[in-house]
Protein backbone atom coordinates (compact mmCIF):
# COMPACT_ATOMS: atom_id res chain seq x y z
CA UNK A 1 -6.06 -14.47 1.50
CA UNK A 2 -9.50 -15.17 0.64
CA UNK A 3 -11.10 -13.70 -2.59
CA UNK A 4 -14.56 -12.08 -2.33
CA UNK A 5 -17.13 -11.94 -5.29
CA UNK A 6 -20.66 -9.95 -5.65
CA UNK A 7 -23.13 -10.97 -7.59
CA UNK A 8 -26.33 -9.04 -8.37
CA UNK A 9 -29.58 -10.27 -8.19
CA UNK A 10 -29.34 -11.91 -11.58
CA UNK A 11 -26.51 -13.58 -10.42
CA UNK A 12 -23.65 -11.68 -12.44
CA UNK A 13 -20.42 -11.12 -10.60
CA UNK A 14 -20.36 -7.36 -10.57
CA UNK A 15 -17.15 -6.74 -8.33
CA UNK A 16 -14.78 -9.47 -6.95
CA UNK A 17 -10.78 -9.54 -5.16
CA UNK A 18 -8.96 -9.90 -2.12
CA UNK A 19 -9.70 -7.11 -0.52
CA UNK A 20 -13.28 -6.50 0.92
CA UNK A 21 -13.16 -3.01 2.51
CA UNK A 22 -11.99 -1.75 -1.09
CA UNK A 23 -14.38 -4.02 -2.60
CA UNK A 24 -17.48 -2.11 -0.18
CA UNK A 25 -15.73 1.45 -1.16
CA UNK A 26 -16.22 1.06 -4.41
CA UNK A 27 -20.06 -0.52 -4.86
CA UNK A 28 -20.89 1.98 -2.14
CA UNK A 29 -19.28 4.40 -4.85
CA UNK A 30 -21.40 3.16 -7.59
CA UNK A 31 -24.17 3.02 -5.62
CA UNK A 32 -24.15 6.69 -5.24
CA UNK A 33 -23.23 7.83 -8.45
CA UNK A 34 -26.43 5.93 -9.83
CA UNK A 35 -28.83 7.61 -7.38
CA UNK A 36 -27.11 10.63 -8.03
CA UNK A 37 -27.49 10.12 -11.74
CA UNK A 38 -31.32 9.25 -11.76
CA UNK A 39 -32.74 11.52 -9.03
CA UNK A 40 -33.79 15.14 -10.42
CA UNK A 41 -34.27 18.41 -8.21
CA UNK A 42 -34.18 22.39 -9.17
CA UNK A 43 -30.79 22.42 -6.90
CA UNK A 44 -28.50 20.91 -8.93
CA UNK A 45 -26.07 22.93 -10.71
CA UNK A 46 -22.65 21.79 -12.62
CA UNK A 47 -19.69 24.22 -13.36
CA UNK A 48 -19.95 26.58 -10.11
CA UNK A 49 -16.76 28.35 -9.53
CA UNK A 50 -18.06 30.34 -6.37
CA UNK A 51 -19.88 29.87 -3.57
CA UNK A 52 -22.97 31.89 -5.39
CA UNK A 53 -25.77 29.66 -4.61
CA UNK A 54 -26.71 30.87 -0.87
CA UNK A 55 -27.45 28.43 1.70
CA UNK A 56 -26.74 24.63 0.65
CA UNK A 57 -30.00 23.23 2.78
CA UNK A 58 -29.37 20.00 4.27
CA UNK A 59 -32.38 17.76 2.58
CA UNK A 60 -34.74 18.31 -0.10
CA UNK A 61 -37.27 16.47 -1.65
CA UNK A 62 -36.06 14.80 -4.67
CA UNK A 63 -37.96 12.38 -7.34
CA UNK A 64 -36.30 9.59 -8.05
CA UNK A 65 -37.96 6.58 -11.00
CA UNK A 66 -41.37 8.12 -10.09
CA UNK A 67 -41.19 8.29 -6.67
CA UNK A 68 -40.85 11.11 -4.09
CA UNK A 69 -37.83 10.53 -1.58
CA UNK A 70 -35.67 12.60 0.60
CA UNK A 71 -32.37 13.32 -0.66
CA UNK A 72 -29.20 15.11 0.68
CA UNK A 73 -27.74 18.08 -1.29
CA UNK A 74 -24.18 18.49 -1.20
CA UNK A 75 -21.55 20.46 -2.88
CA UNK A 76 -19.17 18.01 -5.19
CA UNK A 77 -15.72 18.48 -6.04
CA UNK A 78 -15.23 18.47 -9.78
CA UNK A 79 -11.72 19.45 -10.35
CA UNK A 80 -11.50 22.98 -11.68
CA UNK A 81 -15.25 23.30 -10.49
CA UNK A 82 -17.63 22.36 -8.36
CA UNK A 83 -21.46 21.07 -8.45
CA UNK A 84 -24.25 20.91 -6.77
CA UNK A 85 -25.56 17.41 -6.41
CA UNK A 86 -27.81 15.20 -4.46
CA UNK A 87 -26.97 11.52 -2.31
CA UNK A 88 -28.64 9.46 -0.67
CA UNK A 89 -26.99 9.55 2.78
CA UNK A 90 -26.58 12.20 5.32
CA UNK A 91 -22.71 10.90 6.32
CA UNK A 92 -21.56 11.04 2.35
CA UNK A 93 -23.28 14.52 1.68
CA UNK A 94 -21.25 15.61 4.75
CA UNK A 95 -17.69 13.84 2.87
CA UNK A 96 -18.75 15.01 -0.65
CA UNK A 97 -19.08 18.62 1.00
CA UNK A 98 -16.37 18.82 2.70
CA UNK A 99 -14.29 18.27 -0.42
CA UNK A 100 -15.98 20.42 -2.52
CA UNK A 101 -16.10 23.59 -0.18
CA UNK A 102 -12.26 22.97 0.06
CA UNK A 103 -12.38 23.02 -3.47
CA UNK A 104 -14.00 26.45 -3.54
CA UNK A 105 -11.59 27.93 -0.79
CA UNK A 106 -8.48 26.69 -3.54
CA UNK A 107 -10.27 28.48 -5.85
CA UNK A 108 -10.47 31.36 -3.76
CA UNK A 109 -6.97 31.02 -2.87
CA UNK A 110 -5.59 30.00 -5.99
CA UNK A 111 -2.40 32.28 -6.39
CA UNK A 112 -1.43 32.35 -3.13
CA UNK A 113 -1.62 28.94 -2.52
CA UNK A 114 0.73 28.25 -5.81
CA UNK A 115 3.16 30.34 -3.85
CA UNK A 116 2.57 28.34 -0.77
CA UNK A 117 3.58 25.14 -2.31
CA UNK A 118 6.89 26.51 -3.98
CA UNK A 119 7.78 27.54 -0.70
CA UNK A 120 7.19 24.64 1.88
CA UNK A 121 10.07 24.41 4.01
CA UNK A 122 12.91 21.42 4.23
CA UNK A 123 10.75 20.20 0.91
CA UNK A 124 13.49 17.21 0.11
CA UNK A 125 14.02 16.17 3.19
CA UNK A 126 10.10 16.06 3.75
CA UNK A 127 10.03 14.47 0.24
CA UNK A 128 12.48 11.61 1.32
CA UNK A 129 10.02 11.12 4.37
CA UNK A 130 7.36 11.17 2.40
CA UNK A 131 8.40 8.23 -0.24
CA UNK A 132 9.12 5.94 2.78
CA UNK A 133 5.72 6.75 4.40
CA UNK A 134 4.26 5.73 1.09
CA UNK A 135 6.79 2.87 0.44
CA UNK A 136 5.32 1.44 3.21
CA UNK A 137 1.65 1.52 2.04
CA UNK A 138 2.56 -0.36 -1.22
CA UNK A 139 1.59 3.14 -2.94
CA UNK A 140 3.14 3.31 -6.66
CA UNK A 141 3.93 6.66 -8.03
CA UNK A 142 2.21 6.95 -11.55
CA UNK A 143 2.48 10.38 -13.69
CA UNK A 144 3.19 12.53 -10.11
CA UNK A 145 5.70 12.61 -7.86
CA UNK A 146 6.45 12.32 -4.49
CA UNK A 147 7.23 15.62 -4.35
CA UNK A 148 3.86 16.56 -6.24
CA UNK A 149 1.83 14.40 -4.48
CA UNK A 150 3.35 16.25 -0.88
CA UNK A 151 2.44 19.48 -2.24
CA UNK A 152 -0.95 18.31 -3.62
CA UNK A 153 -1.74 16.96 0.09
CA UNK A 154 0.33 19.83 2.23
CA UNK A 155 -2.37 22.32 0.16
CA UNK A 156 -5.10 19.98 1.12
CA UNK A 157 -4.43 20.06 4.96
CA UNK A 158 -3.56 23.89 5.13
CA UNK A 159 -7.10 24.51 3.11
CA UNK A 160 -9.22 23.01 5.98
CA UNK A 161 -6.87 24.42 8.57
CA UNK A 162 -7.76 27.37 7.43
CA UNK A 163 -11.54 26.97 6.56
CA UNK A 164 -12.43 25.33 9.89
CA UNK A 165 -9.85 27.09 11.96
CA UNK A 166 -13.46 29.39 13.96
CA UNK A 167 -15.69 26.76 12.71
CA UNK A 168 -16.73 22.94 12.54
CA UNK A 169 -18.99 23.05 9.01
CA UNK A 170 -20.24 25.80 6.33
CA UNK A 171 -23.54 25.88 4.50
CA UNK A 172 -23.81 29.09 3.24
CA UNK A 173 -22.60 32.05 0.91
CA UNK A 174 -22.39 34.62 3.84
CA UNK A 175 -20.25 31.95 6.17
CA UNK A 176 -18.10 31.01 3.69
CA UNK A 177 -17.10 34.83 2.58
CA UNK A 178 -16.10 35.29 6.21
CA UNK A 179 -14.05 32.30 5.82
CA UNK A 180 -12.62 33.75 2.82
CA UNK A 181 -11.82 37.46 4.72
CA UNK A 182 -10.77 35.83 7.89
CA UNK A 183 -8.09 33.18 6.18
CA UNK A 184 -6.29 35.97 3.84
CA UNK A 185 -4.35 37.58 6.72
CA UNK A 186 -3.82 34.23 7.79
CA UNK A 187 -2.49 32.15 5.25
CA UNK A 188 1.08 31.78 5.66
CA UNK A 189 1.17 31.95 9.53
CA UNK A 190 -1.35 28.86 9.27
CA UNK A 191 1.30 26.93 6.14
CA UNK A 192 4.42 27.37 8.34
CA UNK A 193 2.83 26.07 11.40
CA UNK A 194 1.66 23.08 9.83
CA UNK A 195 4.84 22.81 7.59
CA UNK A 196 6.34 22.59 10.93
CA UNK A 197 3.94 19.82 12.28
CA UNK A 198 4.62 17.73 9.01
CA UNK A 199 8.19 17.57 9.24
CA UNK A 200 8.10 16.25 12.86
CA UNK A 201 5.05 13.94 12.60
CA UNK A 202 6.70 12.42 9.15
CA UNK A 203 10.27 12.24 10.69
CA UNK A 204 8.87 10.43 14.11
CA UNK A 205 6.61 8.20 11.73
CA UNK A 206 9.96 7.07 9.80
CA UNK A 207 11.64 6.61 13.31
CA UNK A 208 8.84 4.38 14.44
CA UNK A 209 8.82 2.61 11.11
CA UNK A 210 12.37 1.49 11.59
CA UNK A 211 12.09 0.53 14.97
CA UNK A 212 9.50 -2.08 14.25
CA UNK A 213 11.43 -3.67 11.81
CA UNK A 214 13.58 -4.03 14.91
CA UNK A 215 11.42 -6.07 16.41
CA UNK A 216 12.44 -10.16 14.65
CA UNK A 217 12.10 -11.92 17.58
CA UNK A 218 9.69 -15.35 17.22
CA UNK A 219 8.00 -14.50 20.76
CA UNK A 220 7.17 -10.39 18.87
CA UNK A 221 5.23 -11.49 16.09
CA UNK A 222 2.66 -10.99 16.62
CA UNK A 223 3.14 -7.57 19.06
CA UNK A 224 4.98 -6.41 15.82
CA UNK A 225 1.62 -7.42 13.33
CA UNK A 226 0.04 -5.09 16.06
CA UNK A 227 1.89 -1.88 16.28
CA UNK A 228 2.79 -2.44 11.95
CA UNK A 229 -0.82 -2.37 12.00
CA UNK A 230 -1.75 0.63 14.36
CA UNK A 231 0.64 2.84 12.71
CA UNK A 232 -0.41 2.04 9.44
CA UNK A 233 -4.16 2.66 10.94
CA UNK A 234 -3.23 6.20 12.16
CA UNK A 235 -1.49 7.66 9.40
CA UNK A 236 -3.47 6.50 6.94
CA UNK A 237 -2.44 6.73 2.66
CA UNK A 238 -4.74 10.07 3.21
CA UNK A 239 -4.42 11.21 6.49
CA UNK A 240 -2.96 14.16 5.63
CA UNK A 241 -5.75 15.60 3.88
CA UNK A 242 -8.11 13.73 6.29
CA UNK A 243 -6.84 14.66 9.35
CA UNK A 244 -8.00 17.83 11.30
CA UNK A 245 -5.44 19.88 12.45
CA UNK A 246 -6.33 19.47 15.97
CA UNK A 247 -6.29 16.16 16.15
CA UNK A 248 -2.91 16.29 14.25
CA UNK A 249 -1.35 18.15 16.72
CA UNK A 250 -1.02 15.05 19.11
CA UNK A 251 0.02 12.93 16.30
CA UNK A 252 3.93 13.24 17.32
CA UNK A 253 2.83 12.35 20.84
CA UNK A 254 1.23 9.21 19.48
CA UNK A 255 4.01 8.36 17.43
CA UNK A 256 6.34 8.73 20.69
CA UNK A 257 4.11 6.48 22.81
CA UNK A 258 4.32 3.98 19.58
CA UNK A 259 8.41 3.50 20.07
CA UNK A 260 7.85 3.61 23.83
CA UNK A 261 5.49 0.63 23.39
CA UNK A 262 7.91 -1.44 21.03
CA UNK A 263 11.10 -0.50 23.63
CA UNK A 264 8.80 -2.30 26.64
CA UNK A 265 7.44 -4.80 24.51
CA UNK A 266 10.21 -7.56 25.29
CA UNK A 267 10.01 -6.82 28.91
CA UNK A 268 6.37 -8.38 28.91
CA UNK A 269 4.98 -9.87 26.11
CA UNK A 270 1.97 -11.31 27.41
CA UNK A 271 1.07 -7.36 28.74
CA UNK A 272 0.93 -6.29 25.61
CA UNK A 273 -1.31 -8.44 23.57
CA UNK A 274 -3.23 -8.80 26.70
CA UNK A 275 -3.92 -4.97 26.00
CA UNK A 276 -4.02 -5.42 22.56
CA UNK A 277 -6.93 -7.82 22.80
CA UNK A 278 -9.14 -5.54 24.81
CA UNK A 279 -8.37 -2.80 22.30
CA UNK A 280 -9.47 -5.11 19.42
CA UNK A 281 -12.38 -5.95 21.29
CA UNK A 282 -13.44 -2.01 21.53
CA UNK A 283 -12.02 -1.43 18.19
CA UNK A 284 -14.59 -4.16 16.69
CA UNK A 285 -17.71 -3.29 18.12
CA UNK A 286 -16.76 0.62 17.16
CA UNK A 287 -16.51 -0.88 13.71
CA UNK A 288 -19.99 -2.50 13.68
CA UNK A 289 -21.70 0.28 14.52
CA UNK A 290 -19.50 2.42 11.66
CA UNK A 291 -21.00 -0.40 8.94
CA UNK A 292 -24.55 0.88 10.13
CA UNK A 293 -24.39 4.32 10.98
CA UNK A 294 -26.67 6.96 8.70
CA UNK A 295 -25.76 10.23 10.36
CA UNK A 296 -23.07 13.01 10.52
CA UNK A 297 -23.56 13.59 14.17
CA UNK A 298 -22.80 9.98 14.61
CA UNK A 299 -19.86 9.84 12.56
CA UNK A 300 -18.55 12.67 14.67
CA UNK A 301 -18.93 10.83 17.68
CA UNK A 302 -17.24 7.88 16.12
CA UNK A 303 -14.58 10.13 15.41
CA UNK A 304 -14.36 11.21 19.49
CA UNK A 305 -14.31 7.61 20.24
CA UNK A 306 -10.82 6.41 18.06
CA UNK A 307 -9.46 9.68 19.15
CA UNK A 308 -10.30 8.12 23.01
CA UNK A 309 -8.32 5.03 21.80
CA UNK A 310 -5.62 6.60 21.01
CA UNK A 311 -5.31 8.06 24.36
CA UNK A 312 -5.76 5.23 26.10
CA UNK A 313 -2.51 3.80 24.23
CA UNK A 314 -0.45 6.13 25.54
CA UNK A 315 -2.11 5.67 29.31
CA UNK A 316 -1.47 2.11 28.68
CA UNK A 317 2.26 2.30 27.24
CA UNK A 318 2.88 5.89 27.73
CA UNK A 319 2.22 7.48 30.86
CA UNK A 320 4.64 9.49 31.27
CA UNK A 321 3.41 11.48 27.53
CA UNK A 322 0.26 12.46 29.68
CA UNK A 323 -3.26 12.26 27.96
CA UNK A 324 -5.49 15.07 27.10
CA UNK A 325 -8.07 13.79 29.43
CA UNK A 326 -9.08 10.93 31.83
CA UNK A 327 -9.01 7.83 29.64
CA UNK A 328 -9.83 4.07 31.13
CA UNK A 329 -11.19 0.74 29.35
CA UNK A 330 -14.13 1.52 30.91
CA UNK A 331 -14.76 5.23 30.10
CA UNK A 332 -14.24 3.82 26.29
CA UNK A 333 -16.80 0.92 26.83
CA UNK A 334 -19.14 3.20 28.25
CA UNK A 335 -18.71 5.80 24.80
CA UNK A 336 -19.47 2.92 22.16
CA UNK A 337 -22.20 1.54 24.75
CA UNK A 338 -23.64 5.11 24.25
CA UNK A 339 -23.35 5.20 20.47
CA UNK A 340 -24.99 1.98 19.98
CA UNK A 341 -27.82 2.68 22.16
């Protein structure tokens, strides 16, 4: 593999390595912790423990080296805490936000969902699951465990089942208190139904692992290098705690039109990359435009569009699974022509 170095513009390597997408996470990272740093506004506020700050408004007018600029306020995740802090981007305000009202809600919750993570059903069995599904990211446990590290996510997930189970995005004190009041009663109902979801998506995810290790024939390569890399696209080292619950829901119908693609695979070969390279095609330009994007509603959109993809899979290998709407080559070409434009 290639190795990547940037330099700034005093020509000092500042970051280099073989992977470039980590390499762009973390400058973009760095980026935004300096702006963050330097800009000032009345806003910001460390050490919050509440949602006691009323509405979070969605730009202000910061000063940043002298100059007046337009900055994004969001609500930051600080471990035990949370602050209130300005980037420079609409799309990360909307990420650091997220996080940080989840933060508030475990806060909120923090008792009962201590009980909720003692109590997850078929916990070793999950855990077992759960170490192969990591196994196969090249993950390395450190200080925490699998098990800790399924609990740690499991809490994650149920938090913005629960937050955003009425409602897509909260900005202020008075929506998030109704979160608050509307999620007590719920609680459990909302951990055992996704308890339940976990333990099939993680068992079909080992299933599908397995099966592509199945696949050693010269002539499957490079149909295996596909699907290894699909899966590994779709559940994600994070998608747990990334995922919405919605679109989690059809993940065990994904991973079933996965194995139903590798059991046709040797039947037609030259079907299946021909597919593959028309979803690459799709899946490039949707990445292009991800580089550039600046705002949340696009991002969302984005989002609509891989969900698309993943529908058309199973239209394309999967019929019989059904799709949760109309789904063509075409209908996907005409989204991402839509987005760019």
């Amino acid at each position: 593999r290639m190795n990547f170095s940037v330099f700034d513009e005093n020509k000092n390597e500042i970051d280099s390595g073989r992977d470039l997408k980590e390499i762009r996470r973390k400058l973009g990272r760095r980026a935004q912790t300096k702006f963050s740093q330097k800009v000032t506004s009345t806003i910001q506020k460390k050490g919050l423990t509440s949602w006691s700050f009323g509405e979070l408004p969605e730009t202000v007018e910061v000063h940043l080296e002298g100059q007046t600029t337009r900055g994004f306020p969001c609500i930051r995740d600080d471990g035990n805490s949370v602050a209130i802090c300005i980037v420079d981007t609409e799309i990360e305000a909307s990420k650091v936000t997220r996080a940080g009202a989840r933060r508030l809600f475990q806060l909120a919750f923090k008792e009962q969902l201590k009980y909720v993570s003692k109590n997850i059903e078929n916990l070793t069995q999950m855990t077992l699951l759960y170490s192969r599904f990591l196994a196969d990211h090249e993950q390395v446990q450190n200080n925490q465990s699998v098990t800790e590290q399924l609990k740690n996510d499991f809490v994650l997930a149920l938090c913005d089942r629960a937050m955003y189970a009425n409602s897509h995005e909260i900005r202020n004190e008075e929506n998030f208190k109704q979160c608050i009041s509307n999620s007590k009663p719920k609680l459990v109902a909302f951990a055992n139904e996704l308890n339940s979801l976990l333990y099939n998506v993680l068992g079909k995810y080992v299933n599908v692992s397995m099966h592509i290790e199945d696949l050693t024939d010269d002539a499957l390569q490079a149909s295996r290098g596909h699907i290894r890399a699909h899966l590994k696209s779709l559940m994600h080292l994070n998608f747990l705690s990334e995922t919405s619950f919605e679109y989690l829901k059809s993940f065990p119908r994904y991973l079933d039109a996965i194995n139903i693609r590798i059991s046709k695979v040797r039947s037609n070969v030259s079907k299946d990359l021909e597919w593959q390279g028309q979803l690459d095609k799709l899946e490039a330009a949707l990445g292009a435009k991800k580089s550039i994007m600046t705002s949340a509603v696009e991002l969302n959109k984005i989002h609509d569009i891989k969900l698309s993809l993943e529908e058309l899979r199973v239209s394309l290998w999967a019929q019989q699974l059904r799709t949760l709407y109309p789904v063509s080559f075409k209908r996907v070409e005409r989204q991402i022509s839509e987005l760019i434009s």
